[in-house]
Every structure is written in structure tokens, then in C-alpha cells.
N, C-alpha and C. Protein backbone atom coordinates (compact mmCIF):
# COMPACT_ATOMS: atom_id res chain seq x y z
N UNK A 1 -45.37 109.29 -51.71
CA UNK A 1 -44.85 110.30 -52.60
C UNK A 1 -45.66 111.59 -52.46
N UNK A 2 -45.12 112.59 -52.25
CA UNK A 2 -44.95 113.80 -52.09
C UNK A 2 -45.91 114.74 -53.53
N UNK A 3 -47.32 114.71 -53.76
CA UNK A 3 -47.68 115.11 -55.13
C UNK A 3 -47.85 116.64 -54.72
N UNK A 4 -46.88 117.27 -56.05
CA UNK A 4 -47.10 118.63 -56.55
C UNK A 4 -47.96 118.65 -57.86
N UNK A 5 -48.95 120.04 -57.54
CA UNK A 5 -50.14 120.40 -58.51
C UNK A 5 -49.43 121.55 -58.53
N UNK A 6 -49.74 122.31 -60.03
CA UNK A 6 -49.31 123.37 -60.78
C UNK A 6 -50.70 123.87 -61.21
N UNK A 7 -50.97 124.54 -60.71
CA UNK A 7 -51.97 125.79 -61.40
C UNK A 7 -51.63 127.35 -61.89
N UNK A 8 -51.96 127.07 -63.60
CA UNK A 8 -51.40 128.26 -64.27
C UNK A 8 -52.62 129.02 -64.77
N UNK A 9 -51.91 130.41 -64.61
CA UNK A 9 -52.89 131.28 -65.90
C UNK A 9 -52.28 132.71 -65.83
N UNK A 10 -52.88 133.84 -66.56
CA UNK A 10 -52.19 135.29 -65.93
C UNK A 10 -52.86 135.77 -65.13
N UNK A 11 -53.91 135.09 -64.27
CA UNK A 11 -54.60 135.83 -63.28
C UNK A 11 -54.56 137.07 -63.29
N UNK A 12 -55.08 138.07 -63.97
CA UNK A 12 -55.23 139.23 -64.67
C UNK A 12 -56.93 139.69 -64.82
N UNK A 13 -57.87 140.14 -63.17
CA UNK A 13 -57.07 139.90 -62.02
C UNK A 13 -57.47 138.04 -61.66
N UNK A 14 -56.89 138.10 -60.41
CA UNK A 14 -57.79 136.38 -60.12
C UNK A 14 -58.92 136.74 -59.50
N UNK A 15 -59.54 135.59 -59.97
CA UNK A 15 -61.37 135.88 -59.55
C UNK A 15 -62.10 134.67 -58.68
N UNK A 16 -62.62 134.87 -58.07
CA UNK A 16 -63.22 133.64 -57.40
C UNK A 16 -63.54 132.59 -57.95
N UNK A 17 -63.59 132.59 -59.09
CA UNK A 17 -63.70 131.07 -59.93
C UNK A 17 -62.01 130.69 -59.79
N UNK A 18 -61.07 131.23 -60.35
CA UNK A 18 -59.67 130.77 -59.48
C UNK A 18 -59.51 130.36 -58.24
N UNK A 19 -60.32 131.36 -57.13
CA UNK A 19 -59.82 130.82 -55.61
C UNK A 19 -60.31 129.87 -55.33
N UNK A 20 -61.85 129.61 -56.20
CA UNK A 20 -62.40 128.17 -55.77
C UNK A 20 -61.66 127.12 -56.24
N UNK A 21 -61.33 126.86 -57.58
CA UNK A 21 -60.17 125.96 -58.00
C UNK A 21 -58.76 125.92 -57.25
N UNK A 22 -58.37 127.05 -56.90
CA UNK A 22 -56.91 126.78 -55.82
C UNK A 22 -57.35 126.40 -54.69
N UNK A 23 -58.46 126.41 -53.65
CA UNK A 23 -58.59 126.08 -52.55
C UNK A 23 -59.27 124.71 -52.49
N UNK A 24 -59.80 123.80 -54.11
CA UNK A 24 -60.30 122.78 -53.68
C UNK A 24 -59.12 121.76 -54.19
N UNK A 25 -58.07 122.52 -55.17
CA UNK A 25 -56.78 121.45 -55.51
C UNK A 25 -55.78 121.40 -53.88
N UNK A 26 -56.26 122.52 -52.96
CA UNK A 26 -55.06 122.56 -51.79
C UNK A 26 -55.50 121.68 -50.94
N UNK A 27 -56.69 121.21 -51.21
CA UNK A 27 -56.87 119.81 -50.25
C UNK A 27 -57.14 118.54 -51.12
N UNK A 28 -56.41 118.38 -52.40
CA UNK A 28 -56.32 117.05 -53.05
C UNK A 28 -54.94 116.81 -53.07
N UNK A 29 -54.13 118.41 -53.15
CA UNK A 29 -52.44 117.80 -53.50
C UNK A 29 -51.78 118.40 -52.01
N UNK A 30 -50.62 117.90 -51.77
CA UNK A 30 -49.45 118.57 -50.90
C UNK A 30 -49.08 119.59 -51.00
N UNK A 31 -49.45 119.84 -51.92
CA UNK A 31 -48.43 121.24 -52.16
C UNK A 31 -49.14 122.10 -53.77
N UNK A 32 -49.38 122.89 -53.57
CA UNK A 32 -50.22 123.71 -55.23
C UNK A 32 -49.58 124.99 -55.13
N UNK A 33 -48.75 125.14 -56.53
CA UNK A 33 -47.75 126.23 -56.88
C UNK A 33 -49.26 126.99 -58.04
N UNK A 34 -49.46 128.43 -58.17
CA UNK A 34 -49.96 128.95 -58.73
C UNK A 34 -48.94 129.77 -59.54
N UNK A 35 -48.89 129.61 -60.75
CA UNK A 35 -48.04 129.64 -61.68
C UNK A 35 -48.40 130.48 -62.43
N UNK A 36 -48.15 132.09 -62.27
CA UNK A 36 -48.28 133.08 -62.77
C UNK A 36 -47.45 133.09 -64.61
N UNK A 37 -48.11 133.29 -65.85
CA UNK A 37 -47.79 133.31 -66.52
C UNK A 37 -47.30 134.72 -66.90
N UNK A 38 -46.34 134.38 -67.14
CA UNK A 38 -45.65 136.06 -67.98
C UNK A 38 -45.28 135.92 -69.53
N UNK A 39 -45.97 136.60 -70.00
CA UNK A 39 -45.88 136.69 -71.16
C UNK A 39 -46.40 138.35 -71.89
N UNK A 40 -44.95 138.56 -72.52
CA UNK A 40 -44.82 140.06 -72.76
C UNK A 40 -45.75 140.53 -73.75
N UNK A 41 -46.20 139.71 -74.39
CA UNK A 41 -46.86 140.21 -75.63
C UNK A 41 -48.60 140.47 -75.72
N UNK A 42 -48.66 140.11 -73.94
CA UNK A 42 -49.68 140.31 -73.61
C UNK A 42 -50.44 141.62 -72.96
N UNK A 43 -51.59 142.73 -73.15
CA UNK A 43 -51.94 143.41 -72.57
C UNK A 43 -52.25 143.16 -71.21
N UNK A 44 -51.62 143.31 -70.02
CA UNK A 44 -51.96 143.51 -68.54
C UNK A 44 -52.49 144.41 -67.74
N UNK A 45 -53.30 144.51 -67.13
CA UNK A 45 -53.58 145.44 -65.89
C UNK A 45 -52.82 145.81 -65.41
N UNK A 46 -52.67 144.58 -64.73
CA UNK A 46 -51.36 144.49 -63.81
C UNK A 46 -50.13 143.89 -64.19
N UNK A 47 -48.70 144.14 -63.75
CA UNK A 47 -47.79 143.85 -64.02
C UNK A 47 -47.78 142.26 -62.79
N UNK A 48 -46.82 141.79 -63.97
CA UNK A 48 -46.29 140.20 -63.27
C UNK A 48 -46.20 140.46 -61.51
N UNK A 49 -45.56 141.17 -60.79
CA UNK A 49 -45.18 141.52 -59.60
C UNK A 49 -46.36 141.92 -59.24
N UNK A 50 -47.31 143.05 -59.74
CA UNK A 50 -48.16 142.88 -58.78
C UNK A 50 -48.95 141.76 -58.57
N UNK A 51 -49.50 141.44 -60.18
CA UNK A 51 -50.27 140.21 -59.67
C UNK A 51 -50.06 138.98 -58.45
N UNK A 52 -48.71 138.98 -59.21
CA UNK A 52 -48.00 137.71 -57.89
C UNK A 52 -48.36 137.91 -56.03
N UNK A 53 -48.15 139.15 -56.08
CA UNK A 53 -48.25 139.73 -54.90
C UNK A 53 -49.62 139.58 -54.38
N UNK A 54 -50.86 140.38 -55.06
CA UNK A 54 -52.47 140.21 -55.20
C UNK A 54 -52.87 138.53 -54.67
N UNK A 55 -52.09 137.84 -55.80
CA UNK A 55 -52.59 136.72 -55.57
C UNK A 55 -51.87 136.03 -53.97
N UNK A 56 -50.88 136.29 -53.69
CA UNK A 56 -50.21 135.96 -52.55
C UNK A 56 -50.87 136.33 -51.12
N UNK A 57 -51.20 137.85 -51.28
CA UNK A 57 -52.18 137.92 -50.56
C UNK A 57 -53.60 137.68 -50.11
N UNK A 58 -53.79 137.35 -51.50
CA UNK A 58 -55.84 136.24 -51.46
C UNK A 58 -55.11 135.01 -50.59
N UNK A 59 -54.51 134.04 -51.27
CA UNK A 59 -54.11 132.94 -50.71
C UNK A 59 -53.41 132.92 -49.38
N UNK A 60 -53.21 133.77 -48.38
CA UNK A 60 -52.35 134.23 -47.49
C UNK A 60 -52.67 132.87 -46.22
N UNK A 61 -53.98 132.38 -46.31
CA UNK A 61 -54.55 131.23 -45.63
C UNK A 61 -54.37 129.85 -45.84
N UNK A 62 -54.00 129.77 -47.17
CA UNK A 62 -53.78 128.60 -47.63
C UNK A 62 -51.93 128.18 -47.45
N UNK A 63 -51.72 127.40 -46.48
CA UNK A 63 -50.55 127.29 -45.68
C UNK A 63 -49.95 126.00 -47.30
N UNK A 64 -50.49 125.21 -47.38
CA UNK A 64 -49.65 124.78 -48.80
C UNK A 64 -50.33 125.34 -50.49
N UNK A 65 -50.03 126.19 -50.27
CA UNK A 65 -50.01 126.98 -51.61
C UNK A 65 -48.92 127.93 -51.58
N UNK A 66 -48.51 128.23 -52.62
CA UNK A 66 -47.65 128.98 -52.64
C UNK A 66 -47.61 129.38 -54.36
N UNK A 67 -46.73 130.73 -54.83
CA UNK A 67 -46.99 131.66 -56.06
C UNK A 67 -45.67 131.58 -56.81
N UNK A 68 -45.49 131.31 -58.26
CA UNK A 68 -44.49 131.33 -58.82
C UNK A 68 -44.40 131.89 -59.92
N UNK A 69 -43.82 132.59 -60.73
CA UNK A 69 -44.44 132.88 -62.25
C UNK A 69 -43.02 131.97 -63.34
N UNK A 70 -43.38 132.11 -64.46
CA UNK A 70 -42.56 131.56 -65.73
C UNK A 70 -43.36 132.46 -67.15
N UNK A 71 -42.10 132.15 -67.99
CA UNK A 71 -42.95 132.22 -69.58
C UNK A 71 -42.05 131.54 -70.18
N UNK A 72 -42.69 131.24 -71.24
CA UNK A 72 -41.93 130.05 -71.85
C UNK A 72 -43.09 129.00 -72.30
N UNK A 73 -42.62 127.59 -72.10
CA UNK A 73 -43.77 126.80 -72.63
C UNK A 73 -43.76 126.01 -71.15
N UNK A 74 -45.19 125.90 -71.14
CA UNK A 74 -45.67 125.25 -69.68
C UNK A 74 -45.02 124.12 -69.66
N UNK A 75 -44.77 122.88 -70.10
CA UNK A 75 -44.15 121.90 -70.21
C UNK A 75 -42.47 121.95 -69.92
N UNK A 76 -41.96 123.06 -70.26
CA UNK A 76 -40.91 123.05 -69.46
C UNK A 76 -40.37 123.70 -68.21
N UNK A 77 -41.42 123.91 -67.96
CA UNK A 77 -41.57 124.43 -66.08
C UNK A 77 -42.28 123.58 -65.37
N UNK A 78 -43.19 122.90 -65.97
CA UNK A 78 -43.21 121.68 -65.15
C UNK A 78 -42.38 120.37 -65.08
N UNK A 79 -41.45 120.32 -65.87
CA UNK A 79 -40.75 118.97 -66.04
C UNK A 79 -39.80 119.63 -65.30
N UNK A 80 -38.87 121.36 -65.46
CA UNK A 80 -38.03 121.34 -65.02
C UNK A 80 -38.49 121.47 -63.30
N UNK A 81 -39.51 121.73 -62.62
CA UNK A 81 -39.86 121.98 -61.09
C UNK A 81 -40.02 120.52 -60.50
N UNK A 82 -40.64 119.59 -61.44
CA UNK A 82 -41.01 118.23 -60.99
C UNK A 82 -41.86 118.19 -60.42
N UNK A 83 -43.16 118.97 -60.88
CA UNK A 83 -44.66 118.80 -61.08
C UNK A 83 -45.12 117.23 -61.18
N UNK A 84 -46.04 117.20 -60.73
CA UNK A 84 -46.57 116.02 -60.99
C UNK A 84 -48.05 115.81 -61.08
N UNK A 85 -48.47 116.99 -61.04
CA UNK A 85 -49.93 117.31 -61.72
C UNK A 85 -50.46 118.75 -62.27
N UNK A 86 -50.44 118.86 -63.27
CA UNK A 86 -50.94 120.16 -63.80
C UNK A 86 -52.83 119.99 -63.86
N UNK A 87 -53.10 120.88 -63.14
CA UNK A 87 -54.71 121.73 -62.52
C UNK A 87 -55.36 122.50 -63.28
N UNK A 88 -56.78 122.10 -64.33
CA UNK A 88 -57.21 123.27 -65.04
C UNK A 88 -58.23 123.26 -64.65
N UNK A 89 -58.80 124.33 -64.52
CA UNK A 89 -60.18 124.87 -64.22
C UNK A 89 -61.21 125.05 -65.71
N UNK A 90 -62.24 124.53 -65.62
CA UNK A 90 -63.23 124.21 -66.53
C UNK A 90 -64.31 125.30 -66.21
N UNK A 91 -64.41 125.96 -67.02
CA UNK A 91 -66.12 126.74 -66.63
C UNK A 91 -67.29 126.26 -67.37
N UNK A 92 -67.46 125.93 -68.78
CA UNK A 92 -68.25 125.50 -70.03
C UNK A 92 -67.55 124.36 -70.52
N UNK A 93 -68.25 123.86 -71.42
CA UNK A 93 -68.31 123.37 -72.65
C UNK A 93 -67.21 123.38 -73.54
N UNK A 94 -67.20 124.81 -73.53
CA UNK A 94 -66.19 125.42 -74.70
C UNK A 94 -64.97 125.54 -73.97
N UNK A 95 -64.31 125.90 -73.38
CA UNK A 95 -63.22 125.37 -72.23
C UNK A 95 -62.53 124.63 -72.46
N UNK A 96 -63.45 122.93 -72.45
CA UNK A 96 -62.94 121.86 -72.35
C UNK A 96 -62.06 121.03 -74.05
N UNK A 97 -63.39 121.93 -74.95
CA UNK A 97 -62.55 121.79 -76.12
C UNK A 97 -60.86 122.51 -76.29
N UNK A 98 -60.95 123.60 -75.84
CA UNK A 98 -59.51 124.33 -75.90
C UNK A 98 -58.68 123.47 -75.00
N UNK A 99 -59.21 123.04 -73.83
CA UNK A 99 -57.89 122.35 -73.00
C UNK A 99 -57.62 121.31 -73.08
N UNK A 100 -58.74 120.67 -73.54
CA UNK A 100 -58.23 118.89 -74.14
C UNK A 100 -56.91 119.09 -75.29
N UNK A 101 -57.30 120.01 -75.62
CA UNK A 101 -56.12 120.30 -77.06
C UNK A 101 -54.95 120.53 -76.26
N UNK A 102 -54.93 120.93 -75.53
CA UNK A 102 -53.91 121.64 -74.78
C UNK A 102 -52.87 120.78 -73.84
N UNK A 103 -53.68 120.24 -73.58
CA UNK A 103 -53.38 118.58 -72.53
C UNK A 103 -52.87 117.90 -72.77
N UNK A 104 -53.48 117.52 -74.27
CA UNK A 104 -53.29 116.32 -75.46
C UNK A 104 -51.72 116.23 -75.29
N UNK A 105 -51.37 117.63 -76.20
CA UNK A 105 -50.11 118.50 -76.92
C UNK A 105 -49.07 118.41 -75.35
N UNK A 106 -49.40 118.82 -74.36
CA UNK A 106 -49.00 118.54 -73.20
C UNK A 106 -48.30 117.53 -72.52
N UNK A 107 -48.97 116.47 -72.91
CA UNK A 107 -48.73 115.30 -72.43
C UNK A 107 -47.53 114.86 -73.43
N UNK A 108 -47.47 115.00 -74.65
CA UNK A 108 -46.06 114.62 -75.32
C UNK A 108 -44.83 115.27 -75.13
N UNK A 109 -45.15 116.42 -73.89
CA UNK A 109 -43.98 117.21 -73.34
C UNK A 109 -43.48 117.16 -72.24
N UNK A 110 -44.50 116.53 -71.37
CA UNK A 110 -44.95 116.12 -69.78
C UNK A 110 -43.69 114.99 -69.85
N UNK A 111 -42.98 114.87 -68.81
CA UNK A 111 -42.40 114.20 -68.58
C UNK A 111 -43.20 113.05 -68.11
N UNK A 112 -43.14 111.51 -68.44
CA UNK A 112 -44.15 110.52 -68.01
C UNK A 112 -45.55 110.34 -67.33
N UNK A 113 -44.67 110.95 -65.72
CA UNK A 113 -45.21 110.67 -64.53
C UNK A 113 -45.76 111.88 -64.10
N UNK A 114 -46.69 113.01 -65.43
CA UNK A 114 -47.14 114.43 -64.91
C UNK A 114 -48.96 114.02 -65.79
N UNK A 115 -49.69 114.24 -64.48
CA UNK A 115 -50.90 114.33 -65.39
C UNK A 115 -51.70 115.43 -65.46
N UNK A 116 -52.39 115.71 -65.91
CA UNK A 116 -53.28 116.62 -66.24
C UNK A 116 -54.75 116.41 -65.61
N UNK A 117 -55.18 117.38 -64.59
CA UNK A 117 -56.57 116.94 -63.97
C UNK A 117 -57.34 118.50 -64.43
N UNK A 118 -58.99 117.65 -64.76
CA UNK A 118 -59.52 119.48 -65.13
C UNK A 118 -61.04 119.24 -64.10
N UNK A 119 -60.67 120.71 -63.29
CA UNK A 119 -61.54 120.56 -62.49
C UNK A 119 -62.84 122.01 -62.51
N UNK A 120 -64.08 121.55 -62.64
CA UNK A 120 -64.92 122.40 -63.26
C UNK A 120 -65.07 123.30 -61.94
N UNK A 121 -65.26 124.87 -62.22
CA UNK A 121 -65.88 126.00 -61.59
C UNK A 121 -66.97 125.48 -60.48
N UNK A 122 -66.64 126.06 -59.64
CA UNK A 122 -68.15 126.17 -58.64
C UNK A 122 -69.10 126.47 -59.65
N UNK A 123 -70.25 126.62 -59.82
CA UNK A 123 -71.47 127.11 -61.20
C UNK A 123 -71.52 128.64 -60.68
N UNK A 124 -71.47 128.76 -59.22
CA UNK A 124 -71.78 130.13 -59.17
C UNK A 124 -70.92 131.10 -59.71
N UNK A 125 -69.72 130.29 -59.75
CA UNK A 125 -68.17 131.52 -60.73
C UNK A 125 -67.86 131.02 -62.00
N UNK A 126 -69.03 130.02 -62.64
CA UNK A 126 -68.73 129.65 -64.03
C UNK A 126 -69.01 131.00 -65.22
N UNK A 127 -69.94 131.78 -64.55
CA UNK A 127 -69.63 132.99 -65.82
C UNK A 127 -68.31 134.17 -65.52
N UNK A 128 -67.55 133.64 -64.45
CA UNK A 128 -66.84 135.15 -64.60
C UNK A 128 -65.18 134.60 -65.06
N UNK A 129 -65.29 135.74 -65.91
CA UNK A 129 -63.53 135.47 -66.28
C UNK A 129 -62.84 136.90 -66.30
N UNK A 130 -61.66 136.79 -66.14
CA UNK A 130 -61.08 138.07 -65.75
C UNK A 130 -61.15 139.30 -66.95
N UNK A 131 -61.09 138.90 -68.35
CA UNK A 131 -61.21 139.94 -69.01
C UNK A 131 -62.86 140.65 -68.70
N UNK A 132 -63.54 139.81 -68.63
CA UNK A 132 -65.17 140.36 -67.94
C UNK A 132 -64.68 141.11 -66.85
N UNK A 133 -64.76 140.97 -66.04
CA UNK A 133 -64.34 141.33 -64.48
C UNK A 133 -63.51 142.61 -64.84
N UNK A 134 -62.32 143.04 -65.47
CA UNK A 134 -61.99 144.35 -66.06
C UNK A 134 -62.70 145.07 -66.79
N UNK A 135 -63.66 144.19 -67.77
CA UNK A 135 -64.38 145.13 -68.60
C UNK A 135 -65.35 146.05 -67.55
N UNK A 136 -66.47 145.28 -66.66
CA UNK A 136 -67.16 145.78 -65.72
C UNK A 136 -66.26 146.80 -65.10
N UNK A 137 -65.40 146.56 -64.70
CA UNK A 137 -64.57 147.52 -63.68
C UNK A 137 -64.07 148.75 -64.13
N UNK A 138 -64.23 148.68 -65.29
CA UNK A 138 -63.35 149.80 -66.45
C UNK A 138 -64.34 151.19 -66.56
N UNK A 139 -65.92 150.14 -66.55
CA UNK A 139 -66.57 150.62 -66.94
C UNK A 139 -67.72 151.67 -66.06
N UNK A 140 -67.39 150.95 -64.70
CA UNK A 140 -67.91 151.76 -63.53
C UNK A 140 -68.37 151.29 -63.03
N UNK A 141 -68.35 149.51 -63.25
CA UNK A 141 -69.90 148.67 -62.34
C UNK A 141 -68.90 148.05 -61.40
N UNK A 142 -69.94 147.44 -60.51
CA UNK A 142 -69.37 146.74 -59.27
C UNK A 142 -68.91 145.04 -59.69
N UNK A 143 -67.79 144.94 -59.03
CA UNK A 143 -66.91 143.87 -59.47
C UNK A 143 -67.03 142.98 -57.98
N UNK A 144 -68.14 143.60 -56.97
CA UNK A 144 -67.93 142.96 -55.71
C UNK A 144 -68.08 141.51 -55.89
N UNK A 145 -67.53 140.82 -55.13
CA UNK A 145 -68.10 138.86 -55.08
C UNK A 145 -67.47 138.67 -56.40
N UNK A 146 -66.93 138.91 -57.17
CA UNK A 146 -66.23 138.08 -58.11
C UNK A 146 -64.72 138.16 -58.02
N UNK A 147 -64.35 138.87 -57.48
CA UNK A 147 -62.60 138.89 -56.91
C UNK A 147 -62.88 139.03 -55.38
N UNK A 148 -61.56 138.13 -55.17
CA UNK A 148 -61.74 138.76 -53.55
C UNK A 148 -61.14 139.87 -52.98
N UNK A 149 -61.52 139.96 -51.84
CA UNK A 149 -61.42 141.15 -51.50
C UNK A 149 -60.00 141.89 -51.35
N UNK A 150 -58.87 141.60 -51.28
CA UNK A 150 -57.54 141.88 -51.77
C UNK A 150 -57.32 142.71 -53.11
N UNK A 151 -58.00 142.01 -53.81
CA UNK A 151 -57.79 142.56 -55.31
C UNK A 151 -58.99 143.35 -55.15
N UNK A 152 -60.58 143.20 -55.18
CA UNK A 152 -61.23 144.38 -55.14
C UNK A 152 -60.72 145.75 -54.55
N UNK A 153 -59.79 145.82 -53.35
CA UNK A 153 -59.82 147.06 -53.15
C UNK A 153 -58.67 147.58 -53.97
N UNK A 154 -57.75 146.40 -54.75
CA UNK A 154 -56.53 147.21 -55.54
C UNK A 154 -57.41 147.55 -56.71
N UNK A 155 -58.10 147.01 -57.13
CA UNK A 155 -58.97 147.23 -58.82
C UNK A 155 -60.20 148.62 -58.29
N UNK A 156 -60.00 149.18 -56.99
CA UNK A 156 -60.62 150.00 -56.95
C UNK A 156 -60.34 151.41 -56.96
N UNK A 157 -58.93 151.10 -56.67
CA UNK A 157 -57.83 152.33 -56.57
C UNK A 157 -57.85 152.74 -58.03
């Protein structure tokens, strides 16, 4: 059997703690859809399209990966695609409390045969998260080594 992994977030931008999590799920599953969240009510940098794009081009190496977006409730984009593993990335402590909740609640939406795997940060990209990574960038400091280089030179424009 053929296992699909789903990795979501608004990658807003994606940061090397993402690419390390997409490039170590692209050699556990067949196939890893990065599942751009859209959701309007959210402040963005970037718009849904670019991101998709940004991220399409980081991953341009990774021959089974591939970029999708949704909004809505995660549970019904994975039942309706026929996911069969949803991928979270762990940085802390505190993380794991929010996504166990999340999982939990998940799993009574998950169609049976969908599990939930949470896989912790390299340590070296456990402090960066993208609203950091904009704040620095906003602010005039260097954002080098924490996005790759695709998105550094768009977040530089």
C-alpha cells in the first residue's frame, strides 16, 4: 500500500525547521503533499499563490513531494484526498500540548485508517518560527539560514 503523508501549515514564510520536517517525512512516506492552509481571516505576507509557489520552488528537489492548499477543516481534506498520515512538526514542549489536542479532536474526524505522526525539529531550527523570521525581517536583521534560499531572496525584495 501506497502511504500518503499530509503536511500542513500557512508556511508564512517556510523556514528550515519546515524543510527539515518535509525532507525527513519524503523518505518515510511515498508521497508528502504540503498542504498550504488558506485561511482568510488570517494576516499574510504572502498571499496563498505566492507561498505555494515559494514553497514549490524550495522543494523543487524533492521528486515525491508535491504542494496543495485547502481551508476548511483539516479532517476533511484529508479524508476527502485519502491521506493516510497527517505529519506534525514538534519544536518544544509547548507544541506538543497544542497538537496532542489537535490530533486527539482529529482522530474522531480521521477517517479510521489516517494517523497522526509528530516529528520533532532538527534542535538547530527548534527556535525559529515564521512569525519570528518576519518579525526579524521587518525589522532589518538578517533572516539568512533560517529560510531557504528561494524565499530569502523573495523576503528580501
Amino acid at each position: 500500500m501506497k502511504i500518503r503523508a499530509l503536511y500542513t501549515g500557512s508556511f508564512d514564510p517556510l523556514t528550515m525547521g519546515h524543510m527539515n520536517i518535509i525532507e525527513r517525512s519524503s523518505r518515510l512516506y511515498d508521497e508528502v503533499t504540503v498542504g498550504v492552509i488558506d485561511n482568510p481571516s488570517k494576516k499574510t505576507m504572502f498571499s496563498l499563490e505566492e507561498r505555494e509557489k515559494m514553497i514549490r520552488d524550495a522543494l523543487k528537489e524533492l521528486d515525491n513531494v508535491n504542494v496543495d492548499h485547502f481551508s476548511g477543516l483539516l479532517a476533511d481534506f484529508v479524508n476527502s484526498r485519502g491521506f493516510n498520515v497527517v505529519v506534525r512538526g514538534l519544536r518544544a514542549a509547548g507544541d506538543f500540548e497544542y497538537e496532542i489536542q489537535m490530533a486527539q479532536m482529529n482522530a474522531r474526524l480521521f477517517h479510521s485508517d489516517v494517523e497522526t505522526v509528530f516529528l520533532m525539529t532538527d534542535p538547530r531550527y527548534s527556535f525559529i518560527s515564521s512569525s519570528m523570521v518576519k518579525e526579524v525581517c521587518t525589522l532589518g536583521g538578517s533572516i539568512d539560514g533560517l529560510v531557504p534560499e528561494e524565499i530569502l531572496k523573495r523576503m528580501s525584495e
